[in-house]
Protein backbone atom coordinates (compact mmCIF):
# COMPACT_ATOMS: atom_id res chain seq x y z
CA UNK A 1 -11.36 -13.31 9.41
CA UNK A 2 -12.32 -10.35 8.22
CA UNK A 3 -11.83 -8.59 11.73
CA UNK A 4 -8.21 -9.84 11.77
CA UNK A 5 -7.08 -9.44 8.10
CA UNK A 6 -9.09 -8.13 5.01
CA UNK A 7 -8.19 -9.10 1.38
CA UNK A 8 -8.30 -7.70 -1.54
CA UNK A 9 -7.09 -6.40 -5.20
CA UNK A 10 -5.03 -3.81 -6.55
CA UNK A 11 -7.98 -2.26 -8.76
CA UNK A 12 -11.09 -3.28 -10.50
CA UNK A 13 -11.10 -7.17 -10.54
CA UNK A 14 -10.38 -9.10 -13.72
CA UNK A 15 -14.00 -10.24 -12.98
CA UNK A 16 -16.07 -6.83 -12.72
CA UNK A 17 -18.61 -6.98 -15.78
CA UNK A 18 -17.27 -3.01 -16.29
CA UNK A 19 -14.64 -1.47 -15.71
CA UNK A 20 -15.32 0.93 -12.88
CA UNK A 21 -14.71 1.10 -9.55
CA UNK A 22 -18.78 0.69 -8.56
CA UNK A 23 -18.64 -2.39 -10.53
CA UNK A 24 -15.34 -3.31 -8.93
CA UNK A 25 -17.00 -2.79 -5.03
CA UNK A 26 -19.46 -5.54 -6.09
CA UNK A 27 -17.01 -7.67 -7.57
CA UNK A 28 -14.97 -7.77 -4.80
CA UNK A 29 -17.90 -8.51 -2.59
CA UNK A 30 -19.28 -11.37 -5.09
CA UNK A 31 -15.82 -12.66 -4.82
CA UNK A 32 -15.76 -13.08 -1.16
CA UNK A 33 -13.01 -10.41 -0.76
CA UNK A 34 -13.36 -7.28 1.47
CA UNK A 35 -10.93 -4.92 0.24
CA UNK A 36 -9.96 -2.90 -3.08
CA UNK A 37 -7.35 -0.32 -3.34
CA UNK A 38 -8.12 2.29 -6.09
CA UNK A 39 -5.41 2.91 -8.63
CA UNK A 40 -4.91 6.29 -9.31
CA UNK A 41 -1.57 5.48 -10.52
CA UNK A 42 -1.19 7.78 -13.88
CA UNK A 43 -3.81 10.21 -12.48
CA UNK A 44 -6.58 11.46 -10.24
CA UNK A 45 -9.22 11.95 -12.61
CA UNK A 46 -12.51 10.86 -10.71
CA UNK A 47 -14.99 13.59 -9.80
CA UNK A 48 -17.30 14.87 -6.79
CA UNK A 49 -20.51 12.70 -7.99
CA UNK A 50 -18.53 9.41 -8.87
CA UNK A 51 -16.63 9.37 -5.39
CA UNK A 52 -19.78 9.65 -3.69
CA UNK A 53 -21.16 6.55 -5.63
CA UNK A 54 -18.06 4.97 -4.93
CA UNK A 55 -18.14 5.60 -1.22
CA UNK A 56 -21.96 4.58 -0.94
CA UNK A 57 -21.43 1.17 -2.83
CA UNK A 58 -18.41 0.49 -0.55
CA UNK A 59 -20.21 1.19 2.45
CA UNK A 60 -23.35 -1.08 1.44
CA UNK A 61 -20.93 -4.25 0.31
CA UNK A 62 -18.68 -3.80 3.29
CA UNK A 63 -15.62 -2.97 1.24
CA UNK A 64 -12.63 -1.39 2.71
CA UNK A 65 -10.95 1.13 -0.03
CA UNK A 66 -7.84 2.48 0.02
CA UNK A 67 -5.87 4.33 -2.51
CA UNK A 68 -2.55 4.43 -4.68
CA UNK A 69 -1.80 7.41 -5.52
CA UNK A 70 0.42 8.20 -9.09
CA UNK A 71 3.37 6.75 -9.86
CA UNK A 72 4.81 10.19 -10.82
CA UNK A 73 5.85 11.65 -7.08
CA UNK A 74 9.33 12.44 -6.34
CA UNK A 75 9.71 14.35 -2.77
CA UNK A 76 13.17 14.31 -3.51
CA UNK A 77 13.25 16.11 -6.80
CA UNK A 78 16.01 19.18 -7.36
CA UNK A 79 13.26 20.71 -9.93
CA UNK A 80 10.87 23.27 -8.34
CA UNK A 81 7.55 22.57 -10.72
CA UNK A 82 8.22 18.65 -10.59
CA UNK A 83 8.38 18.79 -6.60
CA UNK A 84 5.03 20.93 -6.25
CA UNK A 85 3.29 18.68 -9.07
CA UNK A 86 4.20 15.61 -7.06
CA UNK A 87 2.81 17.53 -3.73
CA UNK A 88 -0.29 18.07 -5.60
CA UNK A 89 -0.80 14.98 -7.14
CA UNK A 90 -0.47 13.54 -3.66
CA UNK A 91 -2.86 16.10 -2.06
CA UNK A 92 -5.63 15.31 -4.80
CA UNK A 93 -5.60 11.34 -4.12
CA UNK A 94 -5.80 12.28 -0.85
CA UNK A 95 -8.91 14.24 -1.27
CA UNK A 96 -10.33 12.10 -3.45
CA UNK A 97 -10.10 9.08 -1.36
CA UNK A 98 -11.20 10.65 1.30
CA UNK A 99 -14.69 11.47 -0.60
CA UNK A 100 -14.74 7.91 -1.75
CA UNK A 101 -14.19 6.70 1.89
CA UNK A 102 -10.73 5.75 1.83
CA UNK A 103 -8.43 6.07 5.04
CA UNK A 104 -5.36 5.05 3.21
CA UNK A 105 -3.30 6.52 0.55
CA UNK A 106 -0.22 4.89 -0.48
CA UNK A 107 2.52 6.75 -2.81
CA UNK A 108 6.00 6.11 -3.79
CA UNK A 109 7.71 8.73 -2.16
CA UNK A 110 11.08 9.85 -3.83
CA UNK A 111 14.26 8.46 -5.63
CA UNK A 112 17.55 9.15 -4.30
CA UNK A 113 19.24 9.80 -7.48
CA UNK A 114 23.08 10.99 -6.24
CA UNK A 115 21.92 12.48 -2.46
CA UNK A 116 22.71 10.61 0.38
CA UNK A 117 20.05 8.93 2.04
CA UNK A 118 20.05 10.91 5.43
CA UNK A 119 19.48 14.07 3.15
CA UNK A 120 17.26 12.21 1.15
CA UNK A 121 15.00 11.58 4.64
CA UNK A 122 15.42 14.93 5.52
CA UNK A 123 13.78 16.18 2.47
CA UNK A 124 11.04 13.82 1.81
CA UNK A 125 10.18 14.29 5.68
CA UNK A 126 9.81 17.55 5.43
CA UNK A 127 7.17 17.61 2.02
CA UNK A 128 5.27 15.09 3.67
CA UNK A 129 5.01 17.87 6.90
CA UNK A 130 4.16 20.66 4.85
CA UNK A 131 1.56 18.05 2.87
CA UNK A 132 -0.35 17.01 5.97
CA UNK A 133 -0.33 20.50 7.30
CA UNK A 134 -2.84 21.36 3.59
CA UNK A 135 -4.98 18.09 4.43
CA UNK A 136 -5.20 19.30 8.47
CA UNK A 137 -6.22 22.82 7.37
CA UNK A 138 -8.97 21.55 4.51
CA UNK A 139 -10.09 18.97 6.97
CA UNK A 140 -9.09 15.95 5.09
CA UNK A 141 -8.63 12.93 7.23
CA UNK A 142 -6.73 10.23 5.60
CA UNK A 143 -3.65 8.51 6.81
CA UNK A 144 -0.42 8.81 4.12
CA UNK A 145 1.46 5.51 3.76
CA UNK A 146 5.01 5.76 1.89
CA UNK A 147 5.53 2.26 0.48
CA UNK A 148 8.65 -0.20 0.64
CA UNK A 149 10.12 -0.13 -2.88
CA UNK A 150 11.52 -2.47 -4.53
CA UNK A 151 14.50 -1.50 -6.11
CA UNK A 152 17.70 -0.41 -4.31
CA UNK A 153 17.83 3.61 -6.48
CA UNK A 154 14.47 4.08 -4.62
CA UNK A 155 13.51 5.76 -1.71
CA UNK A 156 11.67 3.40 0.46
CA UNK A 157 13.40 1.09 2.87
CA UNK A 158 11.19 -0.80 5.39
CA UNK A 159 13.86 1.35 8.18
CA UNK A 160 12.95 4.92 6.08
CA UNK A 161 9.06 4.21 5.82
CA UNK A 162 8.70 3.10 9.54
CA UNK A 163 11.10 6.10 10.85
CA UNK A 164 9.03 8.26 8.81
CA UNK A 165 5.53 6.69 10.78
CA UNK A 166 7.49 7.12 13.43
CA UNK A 167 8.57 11.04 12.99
CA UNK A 168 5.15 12.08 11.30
CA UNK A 169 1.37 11.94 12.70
CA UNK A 170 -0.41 10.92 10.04
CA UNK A 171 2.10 8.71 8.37
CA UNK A 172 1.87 4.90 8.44
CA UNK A 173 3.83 2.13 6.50
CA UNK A 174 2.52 0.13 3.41
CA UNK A 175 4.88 -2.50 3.27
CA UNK A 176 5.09 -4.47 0.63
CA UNK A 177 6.47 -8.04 0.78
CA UNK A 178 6.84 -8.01 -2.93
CA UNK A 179 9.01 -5.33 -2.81
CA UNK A 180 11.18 -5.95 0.07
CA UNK A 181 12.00 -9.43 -1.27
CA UNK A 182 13.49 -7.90 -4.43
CA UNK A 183 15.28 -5.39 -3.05
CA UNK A 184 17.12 -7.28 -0.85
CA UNK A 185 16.91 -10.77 -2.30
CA UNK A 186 16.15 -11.98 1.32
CA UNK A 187 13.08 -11.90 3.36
CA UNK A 188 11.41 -14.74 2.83
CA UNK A 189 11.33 -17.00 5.36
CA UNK A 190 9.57 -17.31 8.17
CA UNK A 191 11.96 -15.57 10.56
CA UNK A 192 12.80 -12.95 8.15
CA UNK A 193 8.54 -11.94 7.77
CA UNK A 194 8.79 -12.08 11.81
CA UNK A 195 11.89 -10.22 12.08
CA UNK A 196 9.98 -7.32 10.01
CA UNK A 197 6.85 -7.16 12.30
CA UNK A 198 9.14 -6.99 14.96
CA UNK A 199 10.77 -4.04 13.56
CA UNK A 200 7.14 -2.50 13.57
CA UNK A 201 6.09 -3.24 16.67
CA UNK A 202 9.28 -1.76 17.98
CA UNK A 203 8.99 1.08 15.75
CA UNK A 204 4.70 1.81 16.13
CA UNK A 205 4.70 0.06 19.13
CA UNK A 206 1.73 -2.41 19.75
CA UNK A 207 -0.69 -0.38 17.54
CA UNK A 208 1.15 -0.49 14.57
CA UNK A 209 0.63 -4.39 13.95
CA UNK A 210 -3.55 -3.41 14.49
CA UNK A 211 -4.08 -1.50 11.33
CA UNK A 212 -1.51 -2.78 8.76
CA UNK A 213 -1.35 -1.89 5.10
CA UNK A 214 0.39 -4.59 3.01
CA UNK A 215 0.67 -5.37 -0.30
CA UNK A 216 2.00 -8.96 -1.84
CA UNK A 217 2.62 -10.07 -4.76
CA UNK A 218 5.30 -12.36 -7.06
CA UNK A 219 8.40 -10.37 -8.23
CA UNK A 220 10.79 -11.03 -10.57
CA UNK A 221 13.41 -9.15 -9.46
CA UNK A 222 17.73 -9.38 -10.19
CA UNK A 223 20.44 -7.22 -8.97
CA UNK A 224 19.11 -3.85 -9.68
CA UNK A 225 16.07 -5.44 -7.66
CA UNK A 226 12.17 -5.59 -8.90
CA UNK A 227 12.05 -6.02 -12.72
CA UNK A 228 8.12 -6.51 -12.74
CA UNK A 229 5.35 -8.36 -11.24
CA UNK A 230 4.67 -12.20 -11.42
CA UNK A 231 1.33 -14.39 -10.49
CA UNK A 232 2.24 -15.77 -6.76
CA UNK A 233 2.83 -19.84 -9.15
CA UNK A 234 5.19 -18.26 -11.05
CA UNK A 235 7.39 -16.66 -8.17
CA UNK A 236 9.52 -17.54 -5.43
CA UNK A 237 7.79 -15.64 -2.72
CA UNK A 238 7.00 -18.03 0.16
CA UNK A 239 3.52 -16.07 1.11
CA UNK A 240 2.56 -19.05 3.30
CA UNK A 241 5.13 -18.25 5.99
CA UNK A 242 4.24 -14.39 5.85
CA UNK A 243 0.59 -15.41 6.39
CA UNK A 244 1.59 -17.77 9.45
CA UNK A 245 3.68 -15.00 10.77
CA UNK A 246 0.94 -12.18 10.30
CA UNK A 247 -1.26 -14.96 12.27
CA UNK A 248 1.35 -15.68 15.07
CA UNK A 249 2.11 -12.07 15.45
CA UNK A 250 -1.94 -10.98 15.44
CA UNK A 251 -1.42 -8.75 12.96
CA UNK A 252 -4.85 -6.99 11.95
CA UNK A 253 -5.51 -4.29 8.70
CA UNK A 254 -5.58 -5.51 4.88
CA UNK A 255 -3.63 -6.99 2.62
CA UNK A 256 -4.03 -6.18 -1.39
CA UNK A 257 -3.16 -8.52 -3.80
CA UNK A 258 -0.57 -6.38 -6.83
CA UNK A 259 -0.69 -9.87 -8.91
CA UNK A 260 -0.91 -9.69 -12.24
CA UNK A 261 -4.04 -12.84 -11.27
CA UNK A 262 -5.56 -10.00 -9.19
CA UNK A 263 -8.63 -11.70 -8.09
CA UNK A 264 -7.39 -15.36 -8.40
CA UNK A 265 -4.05 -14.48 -5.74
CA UNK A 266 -6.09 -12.62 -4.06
CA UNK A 267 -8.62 -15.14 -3.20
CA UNK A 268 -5.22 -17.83 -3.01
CA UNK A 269 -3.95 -15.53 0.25
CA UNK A 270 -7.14 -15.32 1.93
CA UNK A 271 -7.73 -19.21 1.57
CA UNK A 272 -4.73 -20.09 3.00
CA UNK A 273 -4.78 -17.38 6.06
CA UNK A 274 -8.36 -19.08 6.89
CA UNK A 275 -6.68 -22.42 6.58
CA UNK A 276 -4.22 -21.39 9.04
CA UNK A 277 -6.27 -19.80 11.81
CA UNK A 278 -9.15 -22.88 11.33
């Protein structure tokens, strides 16, 4: 499986006997899982010598890592200092994944606050051009992944993320099932999950179901969309018909578990996408 879909947990595993992300590498591989996204989420503070442990444990277990970079990036902000601290927060997950061996960073890209969306797109399309052109020029190679969000006030529609992969080299969805339910209070069924691969296949043609990014998790979520996070038992999210879709549509790259049970739902989604391609 692991050369159609890898699994694997928002940060360190409950499990890891410490709490860092060498300890987490081996956790994930005692666990059976191939995949942890780090979770620089209130800041980049890792250094030079602790990436490089990172990236040799990862490469030794046969982890994938990724990255999430912090929550605190707003491409659409009217406040000069908050827009370039959210440029460089982004630029330093980016170059410390990279050093850890990460290809992917995700990031929340903007709010909308009273703009209109198109200007909104404009903007946010235009940081994330002027942020790839640092990472070209200091030789960083990662790939930037704007997420689905999951409320409604947020920038971050599965149509804005994949016209944004579409516009920008460099730029590739992380869609997040989670979030998508709760925003819209709909996909989750079967032809809904297929309706959105088709919508990246037509967007990132063939290539763009090969190296996915998702993330999945339980929402609780009302009409202002995602309140917070729920274990997969507790939520209505019918995972089992996105995992037969991802399977009927071929869909390769990695899912990470954003449970609250990270380990436990993690292992749950990777159980049942066996089960269905046995």
């Amino acid at each position: 499986m692991g050369a159609r879909l890898r699994f694997g947990t928002a940060g360190i595993p409950h499990c890891a006997p410490k709490p860092t992300s060498v300890s987490g590498v081996a956790a994930i591989r005692g666990l059976g899982l191939d995949a942890m996204e780090l979770q620089f989420v209130q800041r980049v503070s890792m250094g030079h010598e602790t990436a490089s442990q990172v990236r040799r444990a990862a490469r030794v277990a046969g982890v994938s890592l990724s990255v999430h970079a912090p929550y605190y990036i707003n491409l659409n902000s009217s406040d000069p200092d908050k827009l370039s601290a959210s440029r460089e927060r982004l630029l330093k997950a980016a170059r410390v994944g990279a050093a850890c061996g990460a290809r992917d960073v995700v990031f929340h890209p903007a709010f909308y606050h009273d703009d209109a969306p198109w200007l909104v797109y404009r903007r946010v399309r235009g940081q994330l051009r002027r942020i790839l052109r640092q990472l070209r020029t200091e030789g960083v190679d990662v790939c930037l992944r704007p997420e689905t969000m999951g409320r409604p006030s947020q920038f971050g529609s599965l149509e804005e993320v994949l016209r944004l992969s579409a516009d920008l080299d460099g730029v590739r969805p992380c869609i997040d099932f989670g979030h998508l339910h709760a925003r819209s209070g709909a996909v989750n069924t079967y032809g809904e999950f297929a309706r959105v691969l088709d919508q990246v296949k037509q967007a990132l043609g063939q290539a763009g179901l090969k190296r996915m990014h998702m993330h999945v998790e339980g929402i609780a979520y009302g009409r202002a969309g995602e309140r917070k996070h729920l274990v997969l038992a507790d939520s209505d999210l019918c995972y089992g018909e996105l995992l037969q879709a991802c399977a009927d549509w071929g869909v390769r790259g990695t899912v990470i578990c954003e449970s609250p049970n990270l380990e436990g739902d993690a292992l749950l989604l990777r159980r049942a996408f066996v089960e269905l391609n046995a």
